[in-house]
N, C-alpha and C. Protein backbone atom coordinates (compact mmCIF):
# COMPACT_ATOMS: atom_id res chain seq x y z
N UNK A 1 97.77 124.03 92.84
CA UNK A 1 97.67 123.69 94.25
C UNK A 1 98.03 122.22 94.41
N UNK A 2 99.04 121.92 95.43
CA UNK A 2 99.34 120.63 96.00
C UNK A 2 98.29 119.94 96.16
N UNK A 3 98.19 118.56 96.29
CA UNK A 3 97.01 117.79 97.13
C UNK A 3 97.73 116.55 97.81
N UNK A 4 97.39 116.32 99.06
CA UNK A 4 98.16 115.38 99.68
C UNK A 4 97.51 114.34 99.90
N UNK A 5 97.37 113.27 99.70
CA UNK A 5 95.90 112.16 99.69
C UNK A 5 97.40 111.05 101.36
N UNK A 6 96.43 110.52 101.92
CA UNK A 6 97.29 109.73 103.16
C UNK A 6 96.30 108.79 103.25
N UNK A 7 96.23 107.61 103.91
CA UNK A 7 95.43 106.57 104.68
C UNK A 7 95.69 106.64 106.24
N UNK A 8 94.64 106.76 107.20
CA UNK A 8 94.84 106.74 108.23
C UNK A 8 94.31 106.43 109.29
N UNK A 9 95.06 105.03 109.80
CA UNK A 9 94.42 103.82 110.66
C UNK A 9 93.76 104.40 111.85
N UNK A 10 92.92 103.93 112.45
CA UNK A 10 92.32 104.36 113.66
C UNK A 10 93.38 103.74 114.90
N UNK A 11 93.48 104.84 115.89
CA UNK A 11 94.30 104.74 116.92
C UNK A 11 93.41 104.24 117.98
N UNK A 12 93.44 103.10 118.47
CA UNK A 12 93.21 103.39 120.26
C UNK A 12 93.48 104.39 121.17
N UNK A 13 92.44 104.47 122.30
CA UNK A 13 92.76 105.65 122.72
C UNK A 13 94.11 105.98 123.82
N UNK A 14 95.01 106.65 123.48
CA UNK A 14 96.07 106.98 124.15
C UNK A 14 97.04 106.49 123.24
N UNK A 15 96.77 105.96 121.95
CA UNK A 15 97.68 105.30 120.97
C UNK A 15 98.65 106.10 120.17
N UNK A 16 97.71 107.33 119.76
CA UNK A 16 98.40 108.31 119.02
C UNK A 16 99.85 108.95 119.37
N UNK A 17 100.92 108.55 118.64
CA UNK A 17 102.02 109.27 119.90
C UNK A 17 102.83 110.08 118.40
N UNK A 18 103.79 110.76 118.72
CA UNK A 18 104.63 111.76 117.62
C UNK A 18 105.63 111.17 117.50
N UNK A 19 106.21 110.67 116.51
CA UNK A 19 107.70 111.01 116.29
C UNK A 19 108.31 111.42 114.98
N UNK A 20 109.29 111.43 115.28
CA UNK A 20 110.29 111.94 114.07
C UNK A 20 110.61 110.87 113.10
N UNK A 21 110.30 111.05 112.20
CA UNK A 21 110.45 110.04 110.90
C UNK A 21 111.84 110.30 110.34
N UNK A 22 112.14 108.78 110.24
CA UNK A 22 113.58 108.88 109.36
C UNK A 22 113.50 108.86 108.12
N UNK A 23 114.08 109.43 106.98
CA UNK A 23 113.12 109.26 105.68
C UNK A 23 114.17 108.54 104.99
N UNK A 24 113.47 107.36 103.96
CA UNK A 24 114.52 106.26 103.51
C UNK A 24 114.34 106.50 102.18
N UNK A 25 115.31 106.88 101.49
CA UNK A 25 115.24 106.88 100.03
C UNK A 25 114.70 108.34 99.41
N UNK A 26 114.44 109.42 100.60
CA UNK A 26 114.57 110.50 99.92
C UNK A 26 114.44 111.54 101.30
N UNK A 27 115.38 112.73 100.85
CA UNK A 27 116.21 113.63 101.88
C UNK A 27 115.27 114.57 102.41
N UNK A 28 113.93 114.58 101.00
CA UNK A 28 113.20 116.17 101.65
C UNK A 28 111.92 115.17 102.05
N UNK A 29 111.93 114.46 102.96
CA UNK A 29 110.76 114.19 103.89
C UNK A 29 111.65 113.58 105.33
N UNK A 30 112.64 114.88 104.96
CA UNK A 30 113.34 115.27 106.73
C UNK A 30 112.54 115.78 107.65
N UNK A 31 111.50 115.95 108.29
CA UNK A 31 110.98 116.64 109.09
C UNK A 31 111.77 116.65 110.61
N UNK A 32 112.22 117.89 111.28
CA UNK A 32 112.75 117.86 112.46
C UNK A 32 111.81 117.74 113.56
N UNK A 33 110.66 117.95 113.48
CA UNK A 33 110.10 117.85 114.19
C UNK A 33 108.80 116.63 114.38
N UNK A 34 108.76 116.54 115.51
CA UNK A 34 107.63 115.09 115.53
C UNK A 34 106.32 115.33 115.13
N UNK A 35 105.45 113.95 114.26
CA UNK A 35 104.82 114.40 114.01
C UNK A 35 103.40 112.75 113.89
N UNK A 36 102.41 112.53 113.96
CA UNK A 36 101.48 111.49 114.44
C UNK A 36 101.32 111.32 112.88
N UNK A 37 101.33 112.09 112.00
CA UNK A 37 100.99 111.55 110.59
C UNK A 37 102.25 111.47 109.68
N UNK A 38 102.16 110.79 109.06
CA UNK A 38 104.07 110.69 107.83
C UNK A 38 103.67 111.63 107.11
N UNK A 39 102.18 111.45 106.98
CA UNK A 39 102.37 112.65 105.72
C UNK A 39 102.27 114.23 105.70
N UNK A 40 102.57 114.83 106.81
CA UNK A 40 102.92 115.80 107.31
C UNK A 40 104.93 115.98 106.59
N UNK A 41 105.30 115.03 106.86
CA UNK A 41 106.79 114.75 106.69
C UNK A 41 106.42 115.37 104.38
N UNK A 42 106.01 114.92 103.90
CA UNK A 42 105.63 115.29 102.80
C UNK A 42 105.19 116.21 102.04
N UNK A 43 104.37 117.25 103.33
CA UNK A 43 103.68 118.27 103.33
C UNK A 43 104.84 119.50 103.25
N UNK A 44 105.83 119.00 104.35
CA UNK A 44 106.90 119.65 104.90
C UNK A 44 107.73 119.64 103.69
N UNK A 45 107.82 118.98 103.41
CA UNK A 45 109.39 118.62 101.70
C UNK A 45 108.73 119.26 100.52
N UNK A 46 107.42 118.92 100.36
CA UNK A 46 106.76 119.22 99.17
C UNK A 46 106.22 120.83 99.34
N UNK A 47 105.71 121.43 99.99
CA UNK A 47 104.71 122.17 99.38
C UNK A 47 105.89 123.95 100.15
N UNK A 48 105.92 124.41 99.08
CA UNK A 48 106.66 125.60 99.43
C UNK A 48 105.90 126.74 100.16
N UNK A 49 106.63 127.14 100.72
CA UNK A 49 106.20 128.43 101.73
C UNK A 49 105.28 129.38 101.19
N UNK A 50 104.25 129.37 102.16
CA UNK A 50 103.02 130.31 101.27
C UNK A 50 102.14 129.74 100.17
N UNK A 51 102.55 128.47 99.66
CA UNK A 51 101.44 127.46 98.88
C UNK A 51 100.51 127.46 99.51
N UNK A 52 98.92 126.99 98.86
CA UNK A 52 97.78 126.47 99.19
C UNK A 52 98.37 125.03 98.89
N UNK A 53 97.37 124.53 100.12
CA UNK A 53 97.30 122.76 99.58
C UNK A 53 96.61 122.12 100.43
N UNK A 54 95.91 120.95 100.41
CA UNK A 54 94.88 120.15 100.81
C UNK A 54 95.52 119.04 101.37
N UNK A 55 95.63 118.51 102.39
CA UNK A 55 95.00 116.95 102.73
C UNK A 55 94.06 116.52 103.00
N UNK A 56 94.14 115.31 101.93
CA UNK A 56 92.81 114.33 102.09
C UNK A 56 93.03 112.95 103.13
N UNK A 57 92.30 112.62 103.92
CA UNK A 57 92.87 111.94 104.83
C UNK A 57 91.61 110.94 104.48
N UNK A 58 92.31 109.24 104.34
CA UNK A 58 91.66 108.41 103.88
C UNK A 58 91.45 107.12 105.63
N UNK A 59 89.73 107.42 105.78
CA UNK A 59 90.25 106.07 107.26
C UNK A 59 89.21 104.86 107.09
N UNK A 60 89.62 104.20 107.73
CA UNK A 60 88.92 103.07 107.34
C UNK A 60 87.20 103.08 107.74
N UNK A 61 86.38 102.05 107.23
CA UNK A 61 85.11 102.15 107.84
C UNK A 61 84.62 103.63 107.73
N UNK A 62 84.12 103.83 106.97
CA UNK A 62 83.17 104.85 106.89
C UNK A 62 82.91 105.61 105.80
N UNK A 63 81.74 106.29 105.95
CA UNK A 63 81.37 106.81 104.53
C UNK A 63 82.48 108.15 103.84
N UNK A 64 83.11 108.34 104.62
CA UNK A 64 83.62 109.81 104.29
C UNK A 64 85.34 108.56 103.53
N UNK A 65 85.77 107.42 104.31
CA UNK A 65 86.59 106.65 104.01
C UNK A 65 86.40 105.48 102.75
N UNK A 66 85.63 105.07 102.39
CA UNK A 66 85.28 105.15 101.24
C UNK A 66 85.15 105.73 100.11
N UNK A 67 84.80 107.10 99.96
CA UNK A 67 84.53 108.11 99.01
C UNK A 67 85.79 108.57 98.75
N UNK A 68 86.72 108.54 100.03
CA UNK A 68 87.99 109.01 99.91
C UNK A 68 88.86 108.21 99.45
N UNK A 69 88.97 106.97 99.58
CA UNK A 69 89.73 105.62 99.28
C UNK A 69 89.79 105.46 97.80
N UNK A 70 88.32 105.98 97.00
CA UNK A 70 87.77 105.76 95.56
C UNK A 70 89.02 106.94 95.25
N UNK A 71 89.39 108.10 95.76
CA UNK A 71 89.99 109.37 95.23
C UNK A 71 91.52 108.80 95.75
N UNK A 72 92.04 108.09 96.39
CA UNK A 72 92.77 108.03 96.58
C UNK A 72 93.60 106.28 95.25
N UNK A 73 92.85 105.95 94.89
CA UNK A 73 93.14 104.82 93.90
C UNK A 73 93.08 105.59 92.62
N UNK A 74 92.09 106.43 92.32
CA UNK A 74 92.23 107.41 90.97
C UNK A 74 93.48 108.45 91.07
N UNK A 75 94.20 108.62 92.12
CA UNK A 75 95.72 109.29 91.75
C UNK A 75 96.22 108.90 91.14
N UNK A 76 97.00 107.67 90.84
CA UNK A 76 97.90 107.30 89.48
C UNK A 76 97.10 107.31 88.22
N UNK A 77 96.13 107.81 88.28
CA UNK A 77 95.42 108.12 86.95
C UNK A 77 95.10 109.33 86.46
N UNK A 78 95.26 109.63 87.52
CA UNK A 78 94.85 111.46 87.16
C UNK A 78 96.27 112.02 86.30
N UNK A 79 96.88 111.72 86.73
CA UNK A 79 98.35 112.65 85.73
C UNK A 79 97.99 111.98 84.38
N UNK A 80 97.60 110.91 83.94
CA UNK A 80 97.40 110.86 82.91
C UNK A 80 96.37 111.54 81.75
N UNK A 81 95.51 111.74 82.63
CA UNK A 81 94.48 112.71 81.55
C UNK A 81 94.64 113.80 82.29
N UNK A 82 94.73 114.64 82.81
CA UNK A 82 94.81 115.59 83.23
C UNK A 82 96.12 116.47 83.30
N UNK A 83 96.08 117.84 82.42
CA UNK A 83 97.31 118.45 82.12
C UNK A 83 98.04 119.09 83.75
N UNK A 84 99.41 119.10 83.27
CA UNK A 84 100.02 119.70 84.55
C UNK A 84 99.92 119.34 85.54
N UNK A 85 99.56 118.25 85.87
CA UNK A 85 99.45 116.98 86.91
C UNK A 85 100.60 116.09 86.82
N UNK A 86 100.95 116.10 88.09
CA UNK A 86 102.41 114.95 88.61
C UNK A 86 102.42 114.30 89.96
N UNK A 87 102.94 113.32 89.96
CA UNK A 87 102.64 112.91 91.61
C UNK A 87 104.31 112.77 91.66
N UNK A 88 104.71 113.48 92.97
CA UNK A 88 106.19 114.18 92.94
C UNK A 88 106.54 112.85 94.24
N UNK A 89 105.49 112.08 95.01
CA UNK A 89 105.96 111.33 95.82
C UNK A 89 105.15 110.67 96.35
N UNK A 90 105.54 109.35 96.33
CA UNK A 90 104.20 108.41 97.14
C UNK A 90 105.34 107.75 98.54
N UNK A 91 104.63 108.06 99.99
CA UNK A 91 105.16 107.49 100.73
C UNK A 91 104.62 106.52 101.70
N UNK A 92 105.37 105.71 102.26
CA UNK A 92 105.20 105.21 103.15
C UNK A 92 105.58 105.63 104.54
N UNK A 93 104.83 105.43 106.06
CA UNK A 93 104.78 105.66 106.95
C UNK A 93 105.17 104.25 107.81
N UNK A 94 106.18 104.18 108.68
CA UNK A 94 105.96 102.62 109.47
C UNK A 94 106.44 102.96 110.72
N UNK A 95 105.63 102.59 111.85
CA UNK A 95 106.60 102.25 113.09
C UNK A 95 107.00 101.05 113.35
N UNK A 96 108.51 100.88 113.87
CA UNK A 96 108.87 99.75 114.06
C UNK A 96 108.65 99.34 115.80
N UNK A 97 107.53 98.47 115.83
CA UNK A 97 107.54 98.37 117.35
C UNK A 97 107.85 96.79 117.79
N UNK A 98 109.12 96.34 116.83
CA UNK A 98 109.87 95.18 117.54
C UNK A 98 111.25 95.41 118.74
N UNK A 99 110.69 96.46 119.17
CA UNK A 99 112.37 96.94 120.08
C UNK A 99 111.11 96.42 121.58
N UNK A 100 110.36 96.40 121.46
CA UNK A 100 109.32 96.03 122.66
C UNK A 100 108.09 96.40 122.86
N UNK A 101 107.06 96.80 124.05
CA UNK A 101 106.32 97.70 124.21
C UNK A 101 106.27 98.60 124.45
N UNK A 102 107.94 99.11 124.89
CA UNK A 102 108.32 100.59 125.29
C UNK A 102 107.93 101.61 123.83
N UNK A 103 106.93 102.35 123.78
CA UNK A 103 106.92 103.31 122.42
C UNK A 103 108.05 104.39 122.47
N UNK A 104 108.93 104.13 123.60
CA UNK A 104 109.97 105.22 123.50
C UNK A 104 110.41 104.72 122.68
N UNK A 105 111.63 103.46 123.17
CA UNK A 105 112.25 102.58 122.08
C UNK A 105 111.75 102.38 120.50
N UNK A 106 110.63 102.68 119.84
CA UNK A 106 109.81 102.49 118.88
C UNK A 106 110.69 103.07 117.69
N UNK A 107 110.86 102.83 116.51
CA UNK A 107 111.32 103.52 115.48
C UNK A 107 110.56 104.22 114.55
N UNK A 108 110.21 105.15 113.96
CA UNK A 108 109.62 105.50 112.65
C UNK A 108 110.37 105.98 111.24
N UNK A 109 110.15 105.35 110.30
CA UNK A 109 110.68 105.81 109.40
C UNK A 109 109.37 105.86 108.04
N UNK A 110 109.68 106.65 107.12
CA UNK A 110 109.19 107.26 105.87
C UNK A 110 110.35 106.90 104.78
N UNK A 111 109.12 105.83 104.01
CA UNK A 111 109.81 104.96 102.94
C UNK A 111 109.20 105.83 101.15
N UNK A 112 110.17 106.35 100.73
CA UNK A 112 109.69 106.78 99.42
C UNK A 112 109.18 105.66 98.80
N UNK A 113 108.23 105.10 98.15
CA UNK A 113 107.25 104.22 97.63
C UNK A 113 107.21 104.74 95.72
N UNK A 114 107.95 106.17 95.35
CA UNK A 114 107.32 106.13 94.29
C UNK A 114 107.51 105.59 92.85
N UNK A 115 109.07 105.06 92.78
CA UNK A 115 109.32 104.28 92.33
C UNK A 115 108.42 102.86 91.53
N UNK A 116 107.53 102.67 92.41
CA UNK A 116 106.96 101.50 91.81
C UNK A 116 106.05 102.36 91.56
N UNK A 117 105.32 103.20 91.71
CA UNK A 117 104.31 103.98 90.64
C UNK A 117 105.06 103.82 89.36
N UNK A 118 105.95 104.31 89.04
CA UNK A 118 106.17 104.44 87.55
C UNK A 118 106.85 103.15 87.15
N UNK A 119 107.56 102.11 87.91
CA UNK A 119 107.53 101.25 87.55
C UNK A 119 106.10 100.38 86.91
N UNK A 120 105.31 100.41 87.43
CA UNK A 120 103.74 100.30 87.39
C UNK A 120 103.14 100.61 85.74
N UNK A 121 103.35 101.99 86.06
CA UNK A 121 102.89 102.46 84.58
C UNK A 121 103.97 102.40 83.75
N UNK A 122 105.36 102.10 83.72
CA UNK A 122 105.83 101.69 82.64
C UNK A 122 105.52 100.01 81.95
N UNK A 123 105.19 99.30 83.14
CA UNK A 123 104.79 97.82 82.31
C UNK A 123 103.40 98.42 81.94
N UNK A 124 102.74 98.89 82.27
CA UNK A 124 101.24 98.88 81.64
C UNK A 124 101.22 99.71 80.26
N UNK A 125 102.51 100.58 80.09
CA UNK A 125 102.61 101.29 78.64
C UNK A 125 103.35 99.82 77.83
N UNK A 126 104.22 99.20 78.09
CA UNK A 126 104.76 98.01 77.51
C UNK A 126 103.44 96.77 77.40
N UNK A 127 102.55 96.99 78.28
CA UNK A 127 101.82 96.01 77.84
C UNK A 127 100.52 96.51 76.71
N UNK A 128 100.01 97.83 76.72
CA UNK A 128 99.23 98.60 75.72
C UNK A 128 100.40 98.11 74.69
N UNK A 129 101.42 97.89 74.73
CA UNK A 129 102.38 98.42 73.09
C UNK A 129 102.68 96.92 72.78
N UNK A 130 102.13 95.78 73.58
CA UNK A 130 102.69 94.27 73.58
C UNK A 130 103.95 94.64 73.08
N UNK A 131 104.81 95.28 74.05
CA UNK A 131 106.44 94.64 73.81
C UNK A 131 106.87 93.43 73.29
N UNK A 132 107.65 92.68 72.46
CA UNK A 132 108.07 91.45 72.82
C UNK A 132 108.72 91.28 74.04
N UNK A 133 109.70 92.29 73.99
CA UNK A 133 110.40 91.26 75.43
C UNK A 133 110.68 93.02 76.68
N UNK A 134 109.44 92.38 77.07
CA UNK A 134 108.93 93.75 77.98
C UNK A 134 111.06 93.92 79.18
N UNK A 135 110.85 92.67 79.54
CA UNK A 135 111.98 92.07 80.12
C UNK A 135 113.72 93.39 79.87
N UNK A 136 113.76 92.92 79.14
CA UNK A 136 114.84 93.76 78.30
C UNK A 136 114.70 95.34 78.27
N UNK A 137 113.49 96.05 78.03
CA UNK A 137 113.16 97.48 78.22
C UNK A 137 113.34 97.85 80.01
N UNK A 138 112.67 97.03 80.62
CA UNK A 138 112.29 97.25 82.07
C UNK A 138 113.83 97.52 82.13
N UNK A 139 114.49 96.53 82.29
CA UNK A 139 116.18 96.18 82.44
C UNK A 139 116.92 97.31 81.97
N UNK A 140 116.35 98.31 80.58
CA UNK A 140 117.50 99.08 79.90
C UNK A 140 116.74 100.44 80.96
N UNK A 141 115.82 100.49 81.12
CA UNK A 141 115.48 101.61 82.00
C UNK A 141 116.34 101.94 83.48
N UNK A 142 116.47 100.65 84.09
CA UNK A 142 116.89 100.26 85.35
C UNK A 142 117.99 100.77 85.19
N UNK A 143 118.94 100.40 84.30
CA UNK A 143 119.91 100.44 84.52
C UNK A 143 120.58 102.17 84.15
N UNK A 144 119.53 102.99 83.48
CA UNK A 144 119.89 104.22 83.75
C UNK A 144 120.68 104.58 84.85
C-alpha cells in the first residue's frame, strides 16, 4: 500500500482556492484537473487504479501535527530498515502570487524535490565510509 505523507498550511478563510499544477521536473504529477492540495497531483501519478493508499496530512500547531510531522521526518528512514520500501517522489507545492492580488493571475506549479533525498543519503553513505574525496564520487555519480 502507497502512503502519501504532505504538510499543510492553514488557509484563511476564503483562502483555499484550486488550481492546476504545472509539474517541473517530472511528467506524472500532470494532474488535469484543479486541485487545493499538490499532493493530490502525486496521488494522481503515483498510485494505480484500484490501489489502497493513505494520506497523511501534516498541519501546523497541533497535536495531531506534531505526531504527524515526527512520521513525516522518519520517511527517509524508513526505506532503509524496512524491506520493500521506496519513496518514488518527494514534492513540492508553490503558488506564485507575484503576478498581483488577482488569484486568477496566480501560478501553481509542483517541483519534484526527490533528487536531493538521495543526494542526501548518498553523502551520508560517503560520510559512514569517510570517503577521501567524497567530492569526486558525488561528481562521478552526477555525471551519469
Amino acid at each position: 500500500m502507497k502512503v502519501f505523507f504532505t504538510g499543510v498550511p492553514l488557509q484563511g478563510p476564503g483562502m483555499l482556492k484550486r488550481y492546476v499544477y504545472e509539474p517541473v521536473g517530472n511528467d506524472k504529477l500532470l494532474m488535469e484537473e484543479g486541485t487545493s492540495f499538490p499532493v493530490l497531483t502525486a496521488v494522481n501519478g503515483y498510485a494505480e487504479p484500484g490501489e489502497s493508499f493513505r494520506v497523511i496530512a501534516v498541519c501546523p500547531d497541533s497535536e495531531d501535527g506534531r505526531r504527524n510531522l515526527g512520521l513525516l521526518r522518519a520517511v527517509q528512514y524508513a526505506y532503509r530498515v524496512k524491506r520493500n520500501t521506496s519513496i518514488s517522489c518527494i514534492l513540492y507545492g508553490q503558488v506564485d502570487r507575484s503576478a498581483g492580488s488577482d488569484p486568477n493571475g496566480w501560478k501553481a506549479r509542483v517541483y519534484d524535490e526527490t533528487a536531493l533525498l538521495q543526494l542526501d543519503e548518498i553523502v551520508r553513505i560517503l560520510a559512514e565510509r569517510k570517503v577521501p574525496d567524497p567530492k569526486a564520487v558525488i561528481d562521478s555519480i552526477l555525471g551519469l
